[in-house]
Protein backbone atom coordinates (compact mmCIF):
# COMPACT_ATOMS: atom_id res chain seq x y z
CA UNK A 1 -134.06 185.05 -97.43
CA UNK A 2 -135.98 187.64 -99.70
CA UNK A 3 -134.68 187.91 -103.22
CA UNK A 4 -133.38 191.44 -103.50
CA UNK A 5 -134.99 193.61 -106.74
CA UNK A 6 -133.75 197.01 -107.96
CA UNK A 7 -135.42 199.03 -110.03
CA UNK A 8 -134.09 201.60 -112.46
CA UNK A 9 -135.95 204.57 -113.34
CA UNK A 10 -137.26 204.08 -109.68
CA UNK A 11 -139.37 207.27 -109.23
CA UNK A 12 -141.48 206.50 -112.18
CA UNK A 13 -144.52 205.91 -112.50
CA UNK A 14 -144.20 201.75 -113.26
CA UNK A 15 -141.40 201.27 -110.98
CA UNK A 16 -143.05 203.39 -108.09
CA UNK A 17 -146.49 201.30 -108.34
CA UNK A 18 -144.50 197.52 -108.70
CA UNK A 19 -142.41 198.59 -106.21
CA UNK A 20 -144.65 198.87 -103.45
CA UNK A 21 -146.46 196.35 -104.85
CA UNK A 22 -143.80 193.83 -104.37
CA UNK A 23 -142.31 195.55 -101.37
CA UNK A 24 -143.64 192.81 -98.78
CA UNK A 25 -142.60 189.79 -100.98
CA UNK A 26 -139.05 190.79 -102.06
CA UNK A 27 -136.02 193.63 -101.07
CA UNK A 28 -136.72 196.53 -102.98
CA UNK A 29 -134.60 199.03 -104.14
CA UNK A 30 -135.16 202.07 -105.96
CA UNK A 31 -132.96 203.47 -107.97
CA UNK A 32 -132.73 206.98 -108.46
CA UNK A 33 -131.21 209.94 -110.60
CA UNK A 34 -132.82 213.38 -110.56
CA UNK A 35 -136.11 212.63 -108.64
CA UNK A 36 -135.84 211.24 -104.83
CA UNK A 37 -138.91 209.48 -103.37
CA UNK A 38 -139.47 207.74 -100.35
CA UNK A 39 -141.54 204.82 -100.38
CA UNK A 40 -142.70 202.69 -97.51
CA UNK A 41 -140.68 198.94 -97.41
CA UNK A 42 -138.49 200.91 -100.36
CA UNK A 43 -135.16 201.44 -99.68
CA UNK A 44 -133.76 204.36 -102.33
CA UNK A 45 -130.70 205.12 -103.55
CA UNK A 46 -128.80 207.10 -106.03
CA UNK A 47 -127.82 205.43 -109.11
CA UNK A 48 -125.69 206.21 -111.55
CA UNK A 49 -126.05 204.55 -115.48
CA UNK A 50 -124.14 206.79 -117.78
CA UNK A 51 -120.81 203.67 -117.81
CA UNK A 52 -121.07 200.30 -117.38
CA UNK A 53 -118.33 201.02 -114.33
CA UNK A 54 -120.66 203.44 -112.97
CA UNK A 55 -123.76 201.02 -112.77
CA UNK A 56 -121.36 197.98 -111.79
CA UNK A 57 -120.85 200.08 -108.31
CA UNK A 58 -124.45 200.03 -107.46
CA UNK A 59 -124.31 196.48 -108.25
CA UNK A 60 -121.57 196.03 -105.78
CA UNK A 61 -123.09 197.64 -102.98
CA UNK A 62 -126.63 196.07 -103.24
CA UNK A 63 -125.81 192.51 -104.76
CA UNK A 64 -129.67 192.63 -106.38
CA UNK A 65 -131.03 188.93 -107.90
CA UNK A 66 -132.97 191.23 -110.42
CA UNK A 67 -132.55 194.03 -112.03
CA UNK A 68 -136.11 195.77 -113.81
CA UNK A 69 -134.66 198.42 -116.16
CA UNK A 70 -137.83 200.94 -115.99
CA UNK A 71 -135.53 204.12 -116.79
CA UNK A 72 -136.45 205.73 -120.57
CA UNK A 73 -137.85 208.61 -121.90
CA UNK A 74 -141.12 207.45 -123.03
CA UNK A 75 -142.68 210.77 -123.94
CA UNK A 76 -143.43 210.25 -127.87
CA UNK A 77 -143.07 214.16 -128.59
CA UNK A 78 -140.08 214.65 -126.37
CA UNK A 79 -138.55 211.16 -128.29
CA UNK A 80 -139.35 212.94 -131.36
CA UNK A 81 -138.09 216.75 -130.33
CA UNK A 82 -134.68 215.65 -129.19
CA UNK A 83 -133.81 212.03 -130.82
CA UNK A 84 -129.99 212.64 -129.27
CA UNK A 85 -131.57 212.58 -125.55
CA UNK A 86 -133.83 209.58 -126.52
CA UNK A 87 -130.90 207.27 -128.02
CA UNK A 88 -128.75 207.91 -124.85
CA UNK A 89 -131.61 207.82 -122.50
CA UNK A 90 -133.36 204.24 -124.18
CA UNK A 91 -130.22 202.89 -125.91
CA UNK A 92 -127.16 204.09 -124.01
CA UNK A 93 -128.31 204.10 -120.71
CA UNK A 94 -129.94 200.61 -121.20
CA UNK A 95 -127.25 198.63 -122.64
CA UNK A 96 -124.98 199.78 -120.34
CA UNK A 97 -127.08 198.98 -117.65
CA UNK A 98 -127.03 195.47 -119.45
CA UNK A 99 -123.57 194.93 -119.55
CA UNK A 100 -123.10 195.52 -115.71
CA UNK A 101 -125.69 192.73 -115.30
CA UNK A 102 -124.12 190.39 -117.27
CA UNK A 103 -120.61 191.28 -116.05
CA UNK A 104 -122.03 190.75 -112.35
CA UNK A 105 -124.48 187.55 -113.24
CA UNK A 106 -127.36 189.77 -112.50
CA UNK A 107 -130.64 188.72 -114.28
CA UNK A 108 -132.17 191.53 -116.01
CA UNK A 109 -135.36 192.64 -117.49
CA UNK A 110 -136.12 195.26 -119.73
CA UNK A 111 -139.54 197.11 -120.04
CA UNK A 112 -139.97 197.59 -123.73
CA UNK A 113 -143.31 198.76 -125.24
CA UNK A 114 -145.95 198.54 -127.47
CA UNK A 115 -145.25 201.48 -130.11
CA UNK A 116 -143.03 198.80 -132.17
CA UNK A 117 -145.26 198.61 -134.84
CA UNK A 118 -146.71 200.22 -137.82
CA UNK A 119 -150.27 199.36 -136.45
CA UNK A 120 -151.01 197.37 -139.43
CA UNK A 121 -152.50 194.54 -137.67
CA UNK A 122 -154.57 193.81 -134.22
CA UNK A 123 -152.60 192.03 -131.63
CA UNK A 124 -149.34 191.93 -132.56
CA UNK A 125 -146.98 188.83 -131.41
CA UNK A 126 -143.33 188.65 -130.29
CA UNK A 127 -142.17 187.26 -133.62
CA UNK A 128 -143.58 190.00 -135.61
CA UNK A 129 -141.18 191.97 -137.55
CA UNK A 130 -140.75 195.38 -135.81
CA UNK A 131 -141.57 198.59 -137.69
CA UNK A 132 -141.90 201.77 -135.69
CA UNK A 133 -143.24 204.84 -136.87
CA UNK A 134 -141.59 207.59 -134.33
CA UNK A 135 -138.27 208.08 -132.61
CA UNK A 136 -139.98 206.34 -129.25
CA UNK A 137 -140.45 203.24 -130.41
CA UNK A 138 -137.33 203.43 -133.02
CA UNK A 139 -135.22 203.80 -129.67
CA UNK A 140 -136.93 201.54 -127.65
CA UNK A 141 -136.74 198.76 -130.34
CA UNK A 142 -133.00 199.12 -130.94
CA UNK A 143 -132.59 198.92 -127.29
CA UNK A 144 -134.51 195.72 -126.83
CA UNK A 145 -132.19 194.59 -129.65
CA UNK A 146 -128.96 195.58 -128.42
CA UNK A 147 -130.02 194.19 -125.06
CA UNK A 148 -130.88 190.99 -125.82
CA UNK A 149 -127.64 190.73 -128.02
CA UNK A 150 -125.72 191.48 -124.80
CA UNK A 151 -127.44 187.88 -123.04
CA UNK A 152 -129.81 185.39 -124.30
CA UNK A 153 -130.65 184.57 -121.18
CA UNK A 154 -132.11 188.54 -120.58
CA UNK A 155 -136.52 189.18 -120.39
CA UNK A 156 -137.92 192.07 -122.38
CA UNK A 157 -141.41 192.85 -121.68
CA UNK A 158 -143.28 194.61 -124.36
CA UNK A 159 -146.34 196.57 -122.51
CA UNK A 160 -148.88 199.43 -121.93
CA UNK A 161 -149.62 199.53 -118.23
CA UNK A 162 -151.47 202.31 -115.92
CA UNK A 163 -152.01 202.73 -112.12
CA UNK A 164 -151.80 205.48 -110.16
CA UNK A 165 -149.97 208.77 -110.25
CA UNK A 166 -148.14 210.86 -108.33
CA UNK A 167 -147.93 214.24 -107.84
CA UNK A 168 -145.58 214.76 -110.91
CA UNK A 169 -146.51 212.45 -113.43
CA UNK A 170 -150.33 210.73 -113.94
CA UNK A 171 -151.54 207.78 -115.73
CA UNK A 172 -153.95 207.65 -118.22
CA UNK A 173 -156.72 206.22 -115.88
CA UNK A 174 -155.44 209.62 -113.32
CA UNK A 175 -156.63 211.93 -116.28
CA UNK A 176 -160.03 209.96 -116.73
CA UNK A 177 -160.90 210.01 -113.09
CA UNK A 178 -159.87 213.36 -112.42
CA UNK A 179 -161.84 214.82 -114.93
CA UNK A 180 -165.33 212.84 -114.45
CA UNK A 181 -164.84 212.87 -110.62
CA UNK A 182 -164.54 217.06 -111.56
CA UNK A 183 -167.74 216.93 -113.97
CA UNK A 184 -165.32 218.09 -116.27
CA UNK A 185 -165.77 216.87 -120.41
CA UNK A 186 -162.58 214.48 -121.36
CA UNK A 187 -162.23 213.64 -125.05
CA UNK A 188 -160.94 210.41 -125.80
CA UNK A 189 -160.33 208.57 -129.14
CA UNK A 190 -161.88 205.90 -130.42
CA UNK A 191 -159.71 205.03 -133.61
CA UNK A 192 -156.54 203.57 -131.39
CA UNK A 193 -156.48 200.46 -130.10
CA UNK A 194 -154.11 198.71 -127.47
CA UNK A 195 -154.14 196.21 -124.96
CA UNK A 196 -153.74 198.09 -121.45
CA UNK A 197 -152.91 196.38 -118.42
CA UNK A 198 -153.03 197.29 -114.33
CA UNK A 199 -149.37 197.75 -112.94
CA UNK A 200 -150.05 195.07 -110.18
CA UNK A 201 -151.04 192.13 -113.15
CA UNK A 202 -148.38 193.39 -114.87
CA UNK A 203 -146.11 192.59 -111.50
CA UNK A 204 -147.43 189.58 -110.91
CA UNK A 205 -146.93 188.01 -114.11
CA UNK A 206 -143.67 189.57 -114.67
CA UNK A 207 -142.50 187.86 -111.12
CA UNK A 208 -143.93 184.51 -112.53
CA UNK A 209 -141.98 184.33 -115.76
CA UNK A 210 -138.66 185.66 -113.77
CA UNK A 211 -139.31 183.16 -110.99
CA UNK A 212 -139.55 180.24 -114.10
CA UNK A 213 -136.31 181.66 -115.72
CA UNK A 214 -138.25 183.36 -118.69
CA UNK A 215 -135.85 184.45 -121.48
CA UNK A 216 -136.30 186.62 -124.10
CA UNK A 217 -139.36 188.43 -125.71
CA UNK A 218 -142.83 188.46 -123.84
CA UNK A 219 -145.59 190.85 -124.35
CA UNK A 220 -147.00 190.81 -120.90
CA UNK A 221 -150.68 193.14 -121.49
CA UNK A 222 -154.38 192.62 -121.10
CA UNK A 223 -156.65 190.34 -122.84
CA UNK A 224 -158.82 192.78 -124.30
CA UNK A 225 -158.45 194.97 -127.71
CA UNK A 226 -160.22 197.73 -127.22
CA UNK A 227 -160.13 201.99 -127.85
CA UNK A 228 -158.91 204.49 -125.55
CA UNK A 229 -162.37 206.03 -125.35
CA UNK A 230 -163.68 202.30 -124.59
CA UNK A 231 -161.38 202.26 -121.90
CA UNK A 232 -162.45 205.73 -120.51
CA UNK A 233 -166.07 203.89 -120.47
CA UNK A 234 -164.93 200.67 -119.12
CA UNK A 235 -163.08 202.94 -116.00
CA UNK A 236 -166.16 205.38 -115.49
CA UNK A 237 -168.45 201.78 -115.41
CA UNK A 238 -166.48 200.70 -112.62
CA UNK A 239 -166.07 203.24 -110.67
CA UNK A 240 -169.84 204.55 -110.58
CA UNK A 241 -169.17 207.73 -112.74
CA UNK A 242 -170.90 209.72 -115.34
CA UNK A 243 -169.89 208.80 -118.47
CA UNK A 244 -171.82 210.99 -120.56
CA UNK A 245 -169.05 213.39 -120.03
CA UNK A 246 -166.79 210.88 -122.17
CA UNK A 247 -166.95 212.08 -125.71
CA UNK A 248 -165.19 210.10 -128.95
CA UNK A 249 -162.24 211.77 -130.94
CA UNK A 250 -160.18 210.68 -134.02
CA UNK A 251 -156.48 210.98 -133.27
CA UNK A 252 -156.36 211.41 -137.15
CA UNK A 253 -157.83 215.15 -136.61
CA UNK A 254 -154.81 215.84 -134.72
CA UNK A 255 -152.51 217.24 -136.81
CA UNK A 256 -150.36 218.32 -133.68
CA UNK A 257 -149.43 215.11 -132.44
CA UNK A 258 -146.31 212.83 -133.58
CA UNK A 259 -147.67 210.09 -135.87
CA UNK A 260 -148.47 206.63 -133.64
CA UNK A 261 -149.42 203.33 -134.86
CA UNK A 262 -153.04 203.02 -134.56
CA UNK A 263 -153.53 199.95 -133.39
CA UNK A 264 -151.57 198.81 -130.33
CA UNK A 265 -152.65 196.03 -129.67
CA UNK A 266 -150.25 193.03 -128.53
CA UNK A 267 -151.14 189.28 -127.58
CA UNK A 268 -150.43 187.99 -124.80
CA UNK A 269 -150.60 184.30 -125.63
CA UNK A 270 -146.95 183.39 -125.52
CA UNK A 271 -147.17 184.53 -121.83
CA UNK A 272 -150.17 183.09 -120.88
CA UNK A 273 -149.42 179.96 -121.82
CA UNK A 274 -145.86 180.37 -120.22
CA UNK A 275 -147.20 181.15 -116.60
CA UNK A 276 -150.16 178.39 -117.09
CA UNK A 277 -152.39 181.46 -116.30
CA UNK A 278 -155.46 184.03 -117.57
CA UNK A 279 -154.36 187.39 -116.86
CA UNK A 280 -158.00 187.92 -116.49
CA UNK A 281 -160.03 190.76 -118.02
CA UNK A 282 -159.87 194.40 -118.24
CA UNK A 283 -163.30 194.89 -115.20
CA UNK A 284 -161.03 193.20 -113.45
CA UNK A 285 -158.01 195.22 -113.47
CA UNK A 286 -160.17 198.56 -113.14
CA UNK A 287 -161.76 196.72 -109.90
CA UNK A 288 -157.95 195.91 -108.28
CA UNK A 289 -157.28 199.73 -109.52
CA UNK A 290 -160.37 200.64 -107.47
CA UNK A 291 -159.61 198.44 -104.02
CA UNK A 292 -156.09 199.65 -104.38
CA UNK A 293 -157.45 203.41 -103.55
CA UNK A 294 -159.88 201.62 -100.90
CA UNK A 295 -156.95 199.86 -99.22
CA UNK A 296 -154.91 203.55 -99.58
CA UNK A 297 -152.15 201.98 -101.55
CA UNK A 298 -153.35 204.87 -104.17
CA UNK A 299 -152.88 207.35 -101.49
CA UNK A 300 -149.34 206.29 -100.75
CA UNK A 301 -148.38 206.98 -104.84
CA UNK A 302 -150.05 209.61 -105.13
CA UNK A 303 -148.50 211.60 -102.03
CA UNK A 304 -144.88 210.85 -103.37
């Protein structure tokens, strides 16, 4: 018998991309507030998180294994425009979501991120004192917090991930190949540094360390430090396109934006030594992202 998985936030775009993903492997289930999607081997429904009560119903009806809390606001200017929305939508919502779980013996998983730091240092660990610099990650930190105070036994996944887009919200590799695939000039900047990883290795291991009863923090990301504009490069390499239309900018010219930590960048040892695996590179990830719009799994996201 499949293991059943729901997803929270299920019309995002993480939770759309593992989703199908995973769809032939496990039960799926997307769970759904505002948005409603239909994905193939999906099943949706509406969920509701604003009680424990209310979230303990879905649990009832679909009896899920796992539960991968994907729902937040993860917009760093919206966080930091309306911190009352982005407590109740990372903290609230979350830790209720939690307390269902553990009420129910549901394992859960949290998706946590990588804008927990003050960017001080390259590849930050899991042990690392957290020190955020914007209401995003001040939210999502005190949510990982609260959650894992609800169960030791809960996974939080600290992350940066990209795939593809649908037609209401892109990733970050969408905006690159939309623009060089236009001949249009994209700007990226060359003075932040994460670790990205593909949605589908992200998946993978995730499944791994739930499969081996995983517990706690993991940050679950590429093996390569390197720039967003490096990226850009790395992504118009790959995919054959010009990349002289990639130019380098300093996020430090732009006074406009929230302030971010600089550097991103997370290892990913714990986990790789956990799952007895190499994650493998970032060529790699941008080839699966390229066969996945060969084998029209790109097609199927992007036509949600």
């Amino acid at each position: 018998m499949k293991k059943k998985i729901l997803f929270t936030g299920g019309s995002g775009l993480l939770a759309t991309n593992w989703a199908l993903a995973i769809a032939d492997e496990f039960e799926v289930f997307a769970g759904l507030h505002n948005k409603m999607i239909a994905l193939p081997g999906v099943e949706a429904l509406v969920i509701d998180m604003e009680s424990v009560e209310a979230f303990a119903e879905t649990l009832k009806v679909v009896h899920p294994d796992v539960v991968i809390h994907c729902a937040s606001l993860t917009t760093v200017e919206g966080c930091e425009s309306d911190p009352g929305l982005a407590e109740h939508t990372n903290i609230d919502l979350a830790v209720n979501v939690a307390l269902a779980c553990k009420q129910y013996n549901v394992r859960f998983v949290n998706i946590c991120t990588d804008h927990l730091f003050a960017g001080k240092k390259p590849l930050a660990t899991e042990s690392d004192p957290v020190e955020p610099l914007n209401e995003y990650g001040r939210t999502k930190a005190l949510a990982e917090q609260k959650i894992l105070e609800v169960s030791e036994d809960f996974l939080s996944i600290r992350t940066n991930f990209y795939g593809w887009g649908t037609t209401y919200r892109h990733s970050f590799s969408d905006s690159i190949l939309s623009a060089l695939r236009n001949g249009k000039n994209i700007s990226l900047f060359d003075d932040i540094h994460y670790t990205p990883v593909l949605i589908e290795t992200l998946a993978h291991v995730v499944m791994i360390l739930i499969e081996k009863n995983a517990k706690g923090i993991y940050n679950v990301v590429g093996n390569e430090r390197i720039s967003k504009y490096e990226f850009g490069m790395r992504v118009a390499s790959v995919f054959g396109l010009n990349d002289s239309l990639i130019t380098p900018s300093s996020f430090a010219d732009r006074k406009d934006l929230v302030q971010r930590p600089l550097d991103l960048s997370l290892s990913n040892k714990k986990a790789v030594a956990f799952v007895g695996a190499d994650f493998g590179n970032i060529d790699d990830d941008i080839r699966r992202l390229q066969k996945q719009e060969q084998d029209g799994f790109a097609n199927t996201i992007k036509n949600i």
